[in-house]
Each structure stands twice: as C-alpha cells, then as structure tokens.
N, C-alpha and C. Protein backbone atom coordinates (compact mmCIF):
# COMPACT_ATOMS: atom_id res chain seq x y z
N UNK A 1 9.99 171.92 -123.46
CA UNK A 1 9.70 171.72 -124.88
C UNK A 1 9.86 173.04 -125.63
N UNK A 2 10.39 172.84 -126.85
CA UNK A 2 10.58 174.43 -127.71
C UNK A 2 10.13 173.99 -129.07
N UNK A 3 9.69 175.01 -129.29
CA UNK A 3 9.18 174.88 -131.10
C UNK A 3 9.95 175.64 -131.96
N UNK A 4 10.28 174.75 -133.30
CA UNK A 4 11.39 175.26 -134.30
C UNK A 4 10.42 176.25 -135.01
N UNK A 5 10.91 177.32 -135.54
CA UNK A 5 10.09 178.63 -136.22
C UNK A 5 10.52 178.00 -137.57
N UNK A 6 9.87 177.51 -138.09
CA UNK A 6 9.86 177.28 -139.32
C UNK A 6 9.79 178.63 -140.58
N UNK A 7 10.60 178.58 -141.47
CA UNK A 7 10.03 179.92 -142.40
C UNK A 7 9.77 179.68 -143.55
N UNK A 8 8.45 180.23 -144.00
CA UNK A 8 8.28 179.70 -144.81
C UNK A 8 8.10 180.53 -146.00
N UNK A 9 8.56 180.14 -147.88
CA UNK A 9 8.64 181.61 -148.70
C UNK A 9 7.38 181.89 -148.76
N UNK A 10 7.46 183.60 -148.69
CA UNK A 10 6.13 184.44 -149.08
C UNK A 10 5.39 183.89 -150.13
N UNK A 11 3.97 184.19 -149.55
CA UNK A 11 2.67 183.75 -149.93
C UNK A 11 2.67 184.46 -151.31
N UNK A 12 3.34 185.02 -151.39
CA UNK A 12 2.89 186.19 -152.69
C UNK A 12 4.02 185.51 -154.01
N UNK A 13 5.00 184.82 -153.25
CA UNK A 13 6.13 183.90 -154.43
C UNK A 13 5.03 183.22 -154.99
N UNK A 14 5.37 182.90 -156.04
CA UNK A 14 4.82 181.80 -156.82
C UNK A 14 5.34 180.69 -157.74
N UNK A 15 6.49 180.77 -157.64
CA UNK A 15 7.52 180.36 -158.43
C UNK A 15 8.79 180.12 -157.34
N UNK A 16 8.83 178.54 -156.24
CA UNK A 16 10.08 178.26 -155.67
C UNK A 16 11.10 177.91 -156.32
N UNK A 17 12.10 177.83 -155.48
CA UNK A 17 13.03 177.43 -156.11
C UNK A 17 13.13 175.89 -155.36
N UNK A 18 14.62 174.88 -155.97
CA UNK A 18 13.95 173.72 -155.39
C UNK A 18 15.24 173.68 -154.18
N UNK A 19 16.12 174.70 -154.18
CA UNK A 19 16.91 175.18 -152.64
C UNK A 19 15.84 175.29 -151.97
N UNK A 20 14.64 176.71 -151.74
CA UNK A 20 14.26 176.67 -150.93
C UNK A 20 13.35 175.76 -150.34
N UNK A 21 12.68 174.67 -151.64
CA UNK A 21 12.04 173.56 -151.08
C UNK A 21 12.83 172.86 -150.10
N UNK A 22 13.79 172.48 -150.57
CA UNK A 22 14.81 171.46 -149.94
C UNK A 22 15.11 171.89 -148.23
N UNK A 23 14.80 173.24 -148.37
CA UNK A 23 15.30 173.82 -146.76
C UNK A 23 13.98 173.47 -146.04
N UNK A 24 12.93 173.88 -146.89
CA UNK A 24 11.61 173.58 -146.03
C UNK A 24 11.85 172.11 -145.78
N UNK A 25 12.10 170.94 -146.22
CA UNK A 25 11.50 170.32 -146.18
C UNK A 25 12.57 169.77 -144.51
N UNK A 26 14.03 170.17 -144.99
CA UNK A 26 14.77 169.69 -144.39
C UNK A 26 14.40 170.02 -142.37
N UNK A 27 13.86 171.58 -142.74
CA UNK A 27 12.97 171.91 -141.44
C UNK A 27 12.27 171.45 -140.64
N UNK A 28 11.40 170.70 -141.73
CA UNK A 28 10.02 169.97 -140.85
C UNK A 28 10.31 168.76 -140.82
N UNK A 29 11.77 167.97 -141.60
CA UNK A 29 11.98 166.36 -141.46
C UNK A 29 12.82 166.81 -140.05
N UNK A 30 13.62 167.82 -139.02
CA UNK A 30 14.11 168.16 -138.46
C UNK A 30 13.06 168.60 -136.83
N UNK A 31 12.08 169.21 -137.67
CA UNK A 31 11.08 169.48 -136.79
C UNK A 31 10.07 168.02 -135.99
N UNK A 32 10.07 167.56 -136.67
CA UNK A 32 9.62 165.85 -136.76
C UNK A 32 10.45 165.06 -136.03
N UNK A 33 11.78 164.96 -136.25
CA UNK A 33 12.43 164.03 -135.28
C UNK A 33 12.49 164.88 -134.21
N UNK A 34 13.02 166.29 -133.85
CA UNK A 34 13.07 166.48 -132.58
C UNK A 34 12.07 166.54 -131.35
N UNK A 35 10.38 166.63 -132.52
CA UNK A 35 9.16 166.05 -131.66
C UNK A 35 9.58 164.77 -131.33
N UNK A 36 10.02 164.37 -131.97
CA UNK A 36 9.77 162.68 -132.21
C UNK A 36 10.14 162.11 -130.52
N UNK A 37 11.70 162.65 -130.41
CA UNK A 37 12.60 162.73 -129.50
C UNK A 37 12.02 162.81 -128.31
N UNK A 38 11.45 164.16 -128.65
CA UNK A 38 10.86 164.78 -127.51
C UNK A 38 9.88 164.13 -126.76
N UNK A 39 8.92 163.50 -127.57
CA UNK A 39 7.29 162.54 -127.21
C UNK A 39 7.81 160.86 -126.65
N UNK A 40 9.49 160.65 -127.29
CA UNK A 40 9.64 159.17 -126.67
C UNK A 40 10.39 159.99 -125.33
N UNK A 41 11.19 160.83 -124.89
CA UNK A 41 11.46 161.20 -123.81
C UNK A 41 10.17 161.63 -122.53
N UNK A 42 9.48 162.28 -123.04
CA UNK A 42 7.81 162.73 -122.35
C UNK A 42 7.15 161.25 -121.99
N UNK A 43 7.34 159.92 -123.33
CA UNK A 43 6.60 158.50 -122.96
C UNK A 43 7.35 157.87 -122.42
N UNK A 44 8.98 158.03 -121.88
CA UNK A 44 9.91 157.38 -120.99
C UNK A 44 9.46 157.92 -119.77
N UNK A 45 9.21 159.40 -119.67
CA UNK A 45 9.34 159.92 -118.40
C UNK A 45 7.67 159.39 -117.58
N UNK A 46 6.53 159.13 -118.63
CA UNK A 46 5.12 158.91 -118.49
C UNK A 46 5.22 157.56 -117.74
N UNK A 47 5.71 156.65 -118.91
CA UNK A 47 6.37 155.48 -118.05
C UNK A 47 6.80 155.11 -116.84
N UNK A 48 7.58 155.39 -116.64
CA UNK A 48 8.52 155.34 -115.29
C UNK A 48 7.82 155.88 -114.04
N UNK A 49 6.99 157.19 -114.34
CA UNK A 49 5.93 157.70 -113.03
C UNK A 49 5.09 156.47 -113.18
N UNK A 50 4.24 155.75 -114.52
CA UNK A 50 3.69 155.00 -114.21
C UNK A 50 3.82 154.03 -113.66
N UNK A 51 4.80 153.36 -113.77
CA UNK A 51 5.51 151.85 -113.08
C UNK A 51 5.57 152.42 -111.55
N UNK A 52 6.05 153.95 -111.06
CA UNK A 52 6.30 154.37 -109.95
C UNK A 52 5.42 153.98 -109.44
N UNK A 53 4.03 154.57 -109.95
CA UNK A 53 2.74 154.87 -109.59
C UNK A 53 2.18 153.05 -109.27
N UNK A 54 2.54 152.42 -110.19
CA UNK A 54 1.94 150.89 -109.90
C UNK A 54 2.36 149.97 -109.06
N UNK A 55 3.63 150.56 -108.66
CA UNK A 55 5.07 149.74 -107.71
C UNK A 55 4.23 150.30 -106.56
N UNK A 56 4.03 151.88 -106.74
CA UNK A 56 4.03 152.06 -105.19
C UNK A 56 2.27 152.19 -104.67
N UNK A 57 1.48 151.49 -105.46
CA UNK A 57 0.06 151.04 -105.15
C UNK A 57 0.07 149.44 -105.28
N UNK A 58 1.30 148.93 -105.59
CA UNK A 58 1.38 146.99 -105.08
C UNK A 58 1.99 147.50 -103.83
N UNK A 59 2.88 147.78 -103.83
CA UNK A 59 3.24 148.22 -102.10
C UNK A 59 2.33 148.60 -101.13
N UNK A 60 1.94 149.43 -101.54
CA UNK A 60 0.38 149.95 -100.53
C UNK A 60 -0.37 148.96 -100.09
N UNK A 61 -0.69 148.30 -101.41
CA UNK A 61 -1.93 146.83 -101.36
C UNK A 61 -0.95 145.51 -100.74
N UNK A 62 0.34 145.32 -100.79
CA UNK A 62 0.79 144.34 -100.19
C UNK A 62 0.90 145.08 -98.81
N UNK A 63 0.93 146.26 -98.25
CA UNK A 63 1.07 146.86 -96.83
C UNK A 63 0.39 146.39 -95.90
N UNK A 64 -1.53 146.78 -97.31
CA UNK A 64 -2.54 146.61 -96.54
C UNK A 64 -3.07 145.09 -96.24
N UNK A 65 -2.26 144.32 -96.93
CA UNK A 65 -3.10 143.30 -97.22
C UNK A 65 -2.01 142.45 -95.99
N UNK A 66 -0.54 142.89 -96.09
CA UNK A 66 -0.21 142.48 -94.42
C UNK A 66 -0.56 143.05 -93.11
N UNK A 67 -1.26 144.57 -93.32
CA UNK A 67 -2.56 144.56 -92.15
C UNK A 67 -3.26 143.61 -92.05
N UNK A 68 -4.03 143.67 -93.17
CA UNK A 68 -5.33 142.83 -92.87
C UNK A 68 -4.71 141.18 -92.11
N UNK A 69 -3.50 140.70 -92.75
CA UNK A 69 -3.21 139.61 -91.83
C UNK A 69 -3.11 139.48 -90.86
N UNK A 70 -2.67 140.64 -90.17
CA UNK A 70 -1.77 140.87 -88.88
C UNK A 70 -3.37 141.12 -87.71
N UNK A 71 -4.05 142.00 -88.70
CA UNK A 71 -5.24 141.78 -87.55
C UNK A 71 -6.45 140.60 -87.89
N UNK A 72 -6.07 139.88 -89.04
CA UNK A 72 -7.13 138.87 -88.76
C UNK A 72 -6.03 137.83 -87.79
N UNK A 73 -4.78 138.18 -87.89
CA UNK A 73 -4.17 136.41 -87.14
C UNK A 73 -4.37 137.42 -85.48
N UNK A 74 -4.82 138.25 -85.31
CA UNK A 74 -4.76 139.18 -83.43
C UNK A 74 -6.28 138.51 -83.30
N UNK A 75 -7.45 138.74 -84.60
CA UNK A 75 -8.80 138.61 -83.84
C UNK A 75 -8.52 136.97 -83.23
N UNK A 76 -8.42 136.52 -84.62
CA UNK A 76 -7.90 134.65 -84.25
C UNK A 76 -7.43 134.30 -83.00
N UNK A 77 -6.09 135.35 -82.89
CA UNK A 77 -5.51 135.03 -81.89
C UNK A 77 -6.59 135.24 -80.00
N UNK A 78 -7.15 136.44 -80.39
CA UNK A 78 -7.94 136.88 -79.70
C UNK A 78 -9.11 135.82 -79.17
N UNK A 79 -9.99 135.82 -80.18
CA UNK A 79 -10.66 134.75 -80.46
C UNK A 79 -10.31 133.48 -79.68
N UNK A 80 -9.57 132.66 -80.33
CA UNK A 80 -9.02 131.64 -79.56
C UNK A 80 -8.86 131.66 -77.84
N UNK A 81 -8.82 133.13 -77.81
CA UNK A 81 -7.97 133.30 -75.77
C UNK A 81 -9.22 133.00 -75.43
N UNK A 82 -10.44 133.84 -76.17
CA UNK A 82 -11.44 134.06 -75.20
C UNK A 82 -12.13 133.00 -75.12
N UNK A 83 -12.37 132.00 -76.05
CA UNK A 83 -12.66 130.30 -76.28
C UNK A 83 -12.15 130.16 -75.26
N UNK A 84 -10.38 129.79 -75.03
CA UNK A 84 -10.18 129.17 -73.98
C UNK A 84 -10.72 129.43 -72.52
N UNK A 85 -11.36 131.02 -72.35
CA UNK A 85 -11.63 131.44 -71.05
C UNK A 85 -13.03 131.07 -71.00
N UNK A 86 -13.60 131.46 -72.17
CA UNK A 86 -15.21 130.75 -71.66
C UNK A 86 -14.97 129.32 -71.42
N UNK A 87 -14.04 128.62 -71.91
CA UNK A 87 -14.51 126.94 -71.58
C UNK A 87 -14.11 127.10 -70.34
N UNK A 88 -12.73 127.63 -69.89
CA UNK A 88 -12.38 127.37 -68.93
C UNK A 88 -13.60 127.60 -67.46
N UNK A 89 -14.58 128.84 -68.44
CA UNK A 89 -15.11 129.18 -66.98
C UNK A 89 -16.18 128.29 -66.82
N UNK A 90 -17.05 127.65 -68.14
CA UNK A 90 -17.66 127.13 -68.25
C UNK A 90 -17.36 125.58 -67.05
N UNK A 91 -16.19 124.81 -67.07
CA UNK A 91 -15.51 124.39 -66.57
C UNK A 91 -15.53 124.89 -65.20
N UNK A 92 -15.00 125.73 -64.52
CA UNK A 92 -15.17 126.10 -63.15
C UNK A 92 -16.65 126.13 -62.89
N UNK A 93 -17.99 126.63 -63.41
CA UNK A 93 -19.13 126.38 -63.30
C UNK A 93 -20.16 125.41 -62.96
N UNK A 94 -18.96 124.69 -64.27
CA UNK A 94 -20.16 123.12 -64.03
C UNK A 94 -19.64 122.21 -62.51
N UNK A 95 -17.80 122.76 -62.17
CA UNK A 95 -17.65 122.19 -61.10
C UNK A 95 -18.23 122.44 -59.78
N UNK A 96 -17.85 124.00 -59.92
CA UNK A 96 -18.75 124.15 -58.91
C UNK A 96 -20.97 124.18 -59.08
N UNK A 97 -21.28 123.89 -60.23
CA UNK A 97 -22.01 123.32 -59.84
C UNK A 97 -22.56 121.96 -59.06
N UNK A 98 -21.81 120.91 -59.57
CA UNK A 98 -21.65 119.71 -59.02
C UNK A 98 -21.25 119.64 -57.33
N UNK A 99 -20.58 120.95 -57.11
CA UNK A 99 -20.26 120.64 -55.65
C UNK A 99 -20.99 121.31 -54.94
N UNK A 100 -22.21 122.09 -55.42
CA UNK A 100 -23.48 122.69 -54.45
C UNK A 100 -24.43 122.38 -55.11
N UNK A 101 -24.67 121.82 -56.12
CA UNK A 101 -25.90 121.36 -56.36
C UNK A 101 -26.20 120.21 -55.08
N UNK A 102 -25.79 119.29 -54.64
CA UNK A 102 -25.80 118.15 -53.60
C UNK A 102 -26.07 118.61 -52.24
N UNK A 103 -25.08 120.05 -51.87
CA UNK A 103 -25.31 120.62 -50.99
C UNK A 103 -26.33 121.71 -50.71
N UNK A 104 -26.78 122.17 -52.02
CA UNK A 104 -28.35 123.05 -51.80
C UNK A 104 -29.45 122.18 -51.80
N UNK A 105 -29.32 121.37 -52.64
CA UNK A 105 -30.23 119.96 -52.24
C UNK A 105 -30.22 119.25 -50.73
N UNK A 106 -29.47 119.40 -50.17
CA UNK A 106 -28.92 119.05 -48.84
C UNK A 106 -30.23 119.98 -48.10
N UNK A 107 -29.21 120.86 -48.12
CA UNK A 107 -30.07 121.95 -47.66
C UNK A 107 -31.79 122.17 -47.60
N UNK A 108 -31.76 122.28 -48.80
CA UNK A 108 -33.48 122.46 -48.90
C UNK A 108 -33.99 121.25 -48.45
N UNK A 109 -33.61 119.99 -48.48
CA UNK A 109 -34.63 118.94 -48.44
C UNK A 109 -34.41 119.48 -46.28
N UNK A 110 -33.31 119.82 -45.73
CA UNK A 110 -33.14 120.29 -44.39
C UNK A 110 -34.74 121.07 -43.87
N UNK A 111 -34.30 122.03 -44.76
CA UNK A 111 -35.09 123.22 -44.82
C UNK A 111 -36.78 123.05 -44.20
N UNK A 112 -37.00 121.81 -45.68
CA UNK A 112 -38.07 121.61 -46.18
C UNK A 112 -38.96 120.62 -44.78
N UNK A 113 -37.82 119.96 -44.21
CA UNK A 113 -38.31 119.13 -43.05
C UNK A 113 -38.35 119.70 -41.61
N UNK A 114 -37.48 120.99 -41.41
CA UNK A 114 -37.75 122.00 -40.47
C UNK A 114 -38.53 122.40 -40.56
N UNK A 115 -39.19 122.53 -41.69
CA UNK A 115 -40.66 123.33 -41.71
C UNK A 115 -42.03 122.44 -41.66
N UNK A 116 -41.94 121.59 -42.08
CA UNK A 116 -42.28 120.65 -41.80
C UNK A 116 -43.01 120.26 -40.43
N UNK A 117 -41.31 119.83 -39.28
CA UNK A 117 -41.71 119.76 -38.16
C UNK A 117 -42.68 120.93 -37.13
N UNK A 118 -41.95 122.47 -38.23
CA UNK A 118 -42.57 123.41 -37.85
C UNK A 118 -44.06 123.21 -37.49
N UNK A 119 -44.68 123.02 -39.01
CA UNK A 119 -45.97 123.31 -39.33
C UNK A 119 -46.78 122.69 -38.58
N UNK A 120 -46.10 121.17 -38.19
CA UNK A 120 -46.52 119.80 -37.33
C UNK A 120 -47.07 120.80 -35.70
N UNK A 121 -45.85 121.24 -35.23
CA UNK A 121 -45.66 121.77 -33.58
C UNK A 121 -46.77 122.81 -33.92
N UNK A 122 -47.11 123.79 -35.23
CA UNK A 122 -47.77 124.52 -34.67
C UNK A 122 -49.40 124.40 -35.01
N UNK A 123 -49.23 123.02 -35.77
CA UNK A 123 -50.94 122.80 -35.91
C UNK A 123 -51.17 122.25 -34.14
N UNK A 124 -50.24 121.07 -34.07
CA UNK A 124 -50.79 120.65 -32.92
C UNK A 124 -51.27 121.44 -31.60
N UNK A 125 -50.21 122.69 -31.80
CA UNK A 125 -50.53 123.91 -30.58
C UNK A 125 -51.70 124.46 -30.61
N UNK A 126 -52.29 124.45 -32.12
CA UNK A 126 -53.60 124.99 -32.82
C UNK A 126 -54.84 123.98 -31.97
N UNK A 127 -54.64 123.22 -32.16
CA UNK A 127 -55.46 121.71 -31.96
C UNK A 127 -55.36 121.99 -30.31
N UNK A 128 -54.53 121.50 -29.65
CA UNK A 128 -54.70 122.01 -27.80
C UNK A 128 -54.95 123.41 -27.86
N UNK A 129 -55.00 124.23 -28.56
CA UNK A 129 -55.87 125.85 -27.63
C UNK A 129 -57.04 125.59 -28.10
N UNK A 130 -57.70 125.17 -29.44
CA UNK A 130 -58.55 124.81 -29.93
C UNK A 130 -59.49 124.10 -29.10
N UNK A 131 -59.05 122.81 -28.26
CA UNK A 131 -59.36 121.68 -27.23
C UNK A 131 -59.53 122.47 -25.85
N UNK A 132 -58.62 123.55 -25.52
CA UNK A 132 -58.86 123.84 -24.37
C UNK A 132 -60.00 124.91 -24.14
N UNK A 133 -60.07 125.56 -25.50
CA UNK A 133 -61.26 126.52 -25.70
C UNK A 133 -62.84 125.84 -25.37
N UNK A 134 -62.59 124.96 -26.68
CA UNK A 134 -63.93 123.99 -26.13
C UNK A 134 -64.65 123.34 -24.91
N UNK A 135 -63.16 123.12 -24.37
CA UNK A 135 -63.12 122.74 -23.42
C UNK A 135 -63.95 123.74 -22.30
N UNK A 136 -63.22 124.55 -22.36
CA UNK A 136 -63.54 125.96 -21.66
C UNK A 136 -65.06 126.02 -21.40
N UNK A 137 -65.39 126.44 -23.02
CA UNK A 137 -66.94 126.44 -23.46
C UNK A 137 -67.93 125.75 -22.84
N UNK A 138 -67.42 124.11 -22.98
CA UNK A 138 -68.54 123.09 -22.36
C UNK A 138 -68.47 123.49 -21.14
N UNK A 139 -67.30 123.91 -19.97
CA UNK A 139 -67.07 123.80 -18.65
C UNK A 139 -67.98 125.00 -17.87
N UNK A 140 -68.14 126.44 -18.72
CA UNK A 140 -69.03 127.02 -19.02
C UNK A 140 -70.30 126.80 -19.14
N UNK A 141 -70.52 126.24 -20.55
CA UNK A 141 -72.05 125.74 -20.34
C UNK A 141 -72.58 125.11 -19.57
N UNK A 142 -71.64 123.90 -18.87
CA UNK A 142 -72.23 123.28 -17.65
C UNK A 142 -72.71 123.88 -16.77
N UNK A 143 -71.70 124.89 -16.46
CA UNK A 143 -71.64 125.90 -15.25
C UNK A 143 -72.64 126.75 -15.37
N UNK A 144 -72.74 127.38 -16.30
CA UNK A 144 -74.38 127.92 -16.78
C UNK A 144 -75.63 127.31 -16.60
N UNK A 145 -75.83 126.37 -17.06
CA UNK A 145 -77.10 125.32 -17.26
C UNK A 145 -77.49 124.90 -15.52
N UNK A 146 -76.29 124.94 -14.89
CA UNK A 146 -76.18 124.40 -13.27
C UNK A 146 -76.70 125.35 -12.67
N UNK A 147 -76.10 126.93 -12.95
CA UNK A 147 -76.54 128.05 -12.21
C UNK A 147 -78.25 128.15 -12.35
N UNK A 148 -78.43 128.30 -14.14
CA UNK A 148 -79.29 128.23 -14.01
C UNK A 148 -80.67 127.40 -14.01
N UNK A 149 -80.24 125.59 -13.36
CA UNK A 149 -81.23 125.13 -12.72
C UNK A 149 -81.33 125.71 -11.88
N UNK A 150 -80.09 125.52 -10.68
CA UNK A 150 -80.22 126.40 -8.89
C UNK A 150 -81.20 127.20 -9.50
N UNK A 151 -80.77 128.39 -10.16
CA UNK A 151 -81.72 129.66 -9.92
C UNK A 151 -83.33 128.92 -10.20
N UNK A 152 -83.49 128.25 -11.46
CA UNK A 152 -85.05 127.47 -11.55
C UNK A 152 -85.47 127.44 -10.38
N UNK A 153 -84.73 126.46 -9.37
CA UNK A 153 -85.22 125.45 -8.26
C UNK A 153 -85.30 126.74 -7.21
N UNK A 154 -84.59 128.10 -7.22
CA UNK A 154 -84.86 128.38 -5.77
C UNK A 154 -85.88 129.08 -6.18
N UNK A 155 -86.26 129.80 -7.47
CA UNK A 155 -87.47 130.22 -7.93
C UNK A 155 -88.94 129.64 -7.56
N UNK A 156 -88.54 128.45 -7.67
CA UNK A 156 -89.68 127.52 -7.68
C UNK A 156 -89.74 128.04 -6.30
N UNK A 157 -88.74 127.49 -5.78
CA UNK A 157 -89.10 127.32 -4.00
C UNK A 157 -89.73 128.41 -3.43
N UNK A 158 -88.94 129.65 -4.00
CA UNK A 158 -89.83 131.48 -3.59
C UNK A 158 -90.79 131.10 -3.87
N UNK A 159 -91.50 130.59 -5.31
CA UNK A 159 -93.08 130.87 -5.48
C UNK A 159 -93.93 129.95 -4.84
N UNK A 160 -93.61 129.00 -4.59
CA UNK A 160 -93.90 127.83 -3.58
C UNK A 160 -94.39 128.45 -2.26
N UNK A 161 -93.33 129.05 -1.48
CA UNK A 161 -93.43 129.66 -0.55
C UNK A 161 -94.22 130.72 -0.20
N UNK A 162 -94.14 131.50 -1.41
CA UNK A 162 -94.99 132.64 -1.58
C UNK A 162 -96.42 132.75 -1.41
N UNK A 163 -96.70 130.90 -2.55
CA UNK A 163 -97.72 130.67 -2.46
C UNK A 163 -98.60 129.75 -1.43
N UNK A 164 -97.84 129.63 -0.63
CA UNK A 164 -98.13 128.48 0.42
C UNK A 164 -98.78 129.83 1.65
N UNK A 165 -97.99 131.04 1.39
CA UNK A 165 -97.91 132.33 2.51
C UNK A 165 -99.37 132.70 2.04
N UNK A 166 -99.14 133.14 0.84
CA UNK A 166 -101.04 133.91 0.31
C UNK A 166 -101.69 132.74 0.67
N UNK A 167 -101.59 131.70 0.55
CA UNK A 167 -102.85 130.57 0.60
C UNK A 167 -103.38 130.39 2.46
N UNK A 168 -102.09 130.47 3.57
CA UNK A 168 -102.21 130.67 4.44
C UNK A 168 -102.56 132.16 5.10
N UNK A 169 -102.41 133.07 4.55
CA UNK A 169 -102.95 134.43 4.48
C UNK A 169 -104.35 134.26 4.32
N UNK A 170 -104.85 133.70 3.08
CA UNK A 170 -106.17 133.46 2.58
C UNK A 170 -107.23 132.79 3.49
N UNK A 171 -106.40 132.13 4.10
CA UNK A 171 -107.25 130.97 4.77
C UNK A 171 -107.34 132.00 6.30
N UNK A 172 -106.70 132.18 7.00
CA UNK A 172 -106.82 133.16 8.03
C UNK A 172 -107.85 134.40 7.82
N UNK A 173 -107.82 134.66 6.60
CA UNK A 173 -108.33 136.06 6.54
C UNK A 173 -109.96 135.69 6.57
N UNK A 174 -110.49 133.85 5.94
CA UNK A 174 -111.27 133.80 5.72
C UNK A 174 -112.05 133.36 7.18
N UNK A 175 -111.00 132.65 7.73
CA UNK A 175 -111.30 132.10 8.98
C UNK A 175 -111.97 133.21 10.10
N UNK A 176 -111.01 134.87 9.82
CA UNK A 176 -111.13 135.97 10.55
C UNK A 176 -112.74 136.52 10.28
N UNK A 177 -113.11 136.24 8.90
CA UNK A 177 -114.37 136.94 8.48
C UNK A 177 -115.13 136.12 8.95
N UNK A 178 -114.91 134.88 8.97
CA UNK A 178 -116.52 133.88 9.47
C UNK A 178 -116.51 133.98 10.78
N UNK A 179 -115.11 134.20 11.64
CA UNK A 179 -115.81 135.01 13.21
C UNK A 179 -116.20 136.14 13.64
N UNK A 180 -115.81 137.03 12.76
CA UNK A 180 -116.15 138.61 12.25
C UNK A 180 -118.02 138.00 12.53
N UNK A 181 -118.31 137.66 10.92
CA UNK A 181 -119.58 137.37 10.82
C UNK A 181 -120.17 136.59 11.85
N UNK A 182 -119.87 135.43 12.62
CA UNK A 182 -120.20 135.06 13.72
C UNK A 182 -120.77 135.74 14.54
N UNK A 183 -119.57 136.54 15.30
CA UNK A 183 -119.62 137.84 16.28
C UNK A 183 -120.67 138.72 16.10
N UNK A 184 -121.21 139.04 14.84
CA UNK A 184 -122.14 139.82 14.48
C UNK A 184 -123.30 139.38 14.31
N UNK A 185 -123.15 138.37 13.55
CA UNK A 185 -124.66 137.70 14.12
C UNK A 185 -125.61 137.52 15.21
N UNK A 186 -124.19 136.97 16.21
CA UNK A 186 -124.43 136.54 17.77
C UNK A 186 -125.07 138.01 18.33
N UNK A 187 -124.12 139.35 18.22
CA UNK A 187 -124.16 140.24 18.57
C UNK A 187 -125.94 140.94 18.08
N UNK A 188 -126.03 140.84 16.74
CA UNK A 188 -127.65 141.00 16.44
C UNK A 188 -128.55 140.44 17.15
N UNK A 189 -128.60 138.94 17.05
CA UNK A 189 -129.22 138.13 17.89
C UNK A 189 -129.57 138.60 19.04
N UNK A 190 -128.94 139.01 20.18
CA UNK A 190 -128.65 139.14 21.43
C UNK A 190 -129.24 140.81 21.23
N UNK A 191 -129.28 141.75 20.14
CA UNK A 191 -129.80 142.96 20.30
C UNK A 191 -131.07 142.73 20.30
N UNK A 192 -131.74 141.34 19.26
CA UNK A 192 -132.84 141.22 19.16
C UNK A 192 -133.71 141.02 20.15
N UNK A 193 -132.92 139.56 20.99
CA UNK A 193 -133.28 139.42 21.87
C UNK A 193 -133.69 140.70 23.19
N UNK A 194 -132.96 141.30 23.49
CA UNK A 194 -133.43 142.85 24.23
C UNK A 194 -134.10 143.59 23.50
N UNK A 195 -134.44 143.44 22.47
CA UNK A 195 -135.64 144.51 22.33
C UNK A 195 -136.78 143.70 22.20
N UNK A 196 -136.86 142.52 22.00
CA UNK A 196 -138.20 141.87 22.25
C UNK A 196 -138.58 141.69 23.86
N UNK A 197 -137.24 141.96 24.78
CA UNK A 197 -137.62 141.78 25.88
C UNK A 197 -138.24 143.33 26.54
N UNK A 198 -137.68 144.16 26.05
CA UNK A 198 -138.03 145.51 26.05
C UNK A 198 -139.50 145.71 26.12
C-alpha cells in the first residue's frame, strides 16, 4: 500500500485560485479511488483466505467426521465379533453344562452312597467292638464275682477251721486244768492224809 502526498496551498494564502482548487480536488477524487482499489483488492484477497479458511475447516470437519465413522462402524464392527463370541461361548457352556451336569450328578449321588455304605460298615464295626467290650466286661465281672465267692467260701472255711482248732484247743486246755486240779487235790488229800497219820 502507498500513500499519495497530497499538497496542499500554504496556510498563510488566503485567496485560491480555482486551478489550484481543481488540482486539490482532483488529488483526493484520485486519492479515493486508488484507496478505493486498493480496500476491494485487500476485501478480494480477505475473501478468498476466508473461503480458504472455511473450505479447509469443512474439510477438516468432513475428515473428522469420516473418522468418527470409520471408528464407530470398527467399535460396531468390534462389538458385534465379541457378541458373537460371548454367545458362542455361552453356547459351548450351557453344552457342556448339560453333558456333566448328569454326570456330576451321577457321580455324587455314587459318592453319596459309598459313603453311605461307608458309614453303615463302620457303625456296625462300632456296634461289634462295642458288643465285644461288654461282652468282655460281663465275662469279667462274672469272673470276678466267682473269684470272689471262692475266696468268701475258702475264708469261711479258714475261719471255720480256725475256729473249730481254738474251740478244740479250748476244750483240751480245759480238760488239762481239771486234771491239773484233780492231781492236786488228790495230791493234798493224800498230804493230809500223812500228816494226820503222823
């Protein structure tokens, strides 16, 4: 851009002429269009960056906006796979549930009756040591109660004996003193007799 130097007559004239009006004026009707010129060339050139500027931000936004398609039709697409894999597994699941559910059921009710028979074999084993203990016990107590009548009865029989021995002891000893005393009597007697004969 350039600016026309306009000249204009001294401040100190006072009296133009109507030449030099005519030049002024012709200056600034001159000065005027070549702004003029100038401001529609500057609003062509404003223009055209602008349209640039708007072309190439629809471009951008149509770029982005065929991103955004491209990864919403991948999640979709995505999406969709992994649907198909959960059903699918869902599917292998429920089959093979169906084909061991019957057979863990199998099983456990197996299980459940092995243990079962278990519990059966080992109460009853409980029950015969149980039986043979008792058993034991009474065979014991008999055996006890037996010993110790015998021992009662031969007790008895010692003191029986014992006492049958002192009672025959007793009786001898008494039998011994009344001939003791006999003897002595007789024997007095018979002293008496000699000294009365004396």
């Amino acid at each position: 851009f350039f600016f026309l130097m306009i000249r204009r007559p001294p401040r100190s004239t006072q009296s133009r002429s109507s030449a030099a009006s005519d030049v002024y004026k012709r200056q600034v009707h001159g000065f005027v269009e070549t702004k003029g010129r100038d401001l529609q060339v500057v609003d062509k050139e404003l223009l055209h960056r602008l349209q640039s500027i708007v072309e190439a931000r629809k471009e951008g936004e149509q770029r982005m906006l065929r991103l955004i398609d491209d990864r919403v039709n991948q999640i979709k697409t995505d999406l969709a796979k992994e649907t198909r894999i959960r059903v699918e597994s869902l599917d292998i699941i429920n089959s093979t549930l169906e084909e061991d559910i019957p057979r863990i059921t199998n099983s456990l009710k197996n299980e459940v009756a092995a243990k079962e028979d278990s519990d059966r074999e080992i109460t009853k084993k409980i029950i015969d040591e149980f039986s043979k203990i008792y058993s034991a016990i009474e065979e014991e107590r008999k055996t006890r109660e037996e010993t110790e009548n015998s021992m009662f009865d031969m007790l008895k029989e010692v003191v029986g004996k014992v006492k049958n021995e002192i009672d025959y002891e007793k009786k001898n000893r008494e039998t011994t003193e009344d001939n003791l005393l006999n003897l002595i009597e007789d024997a007095c007697s018979k002293l008496n007799q000699v000294s009365t004969e004396l």
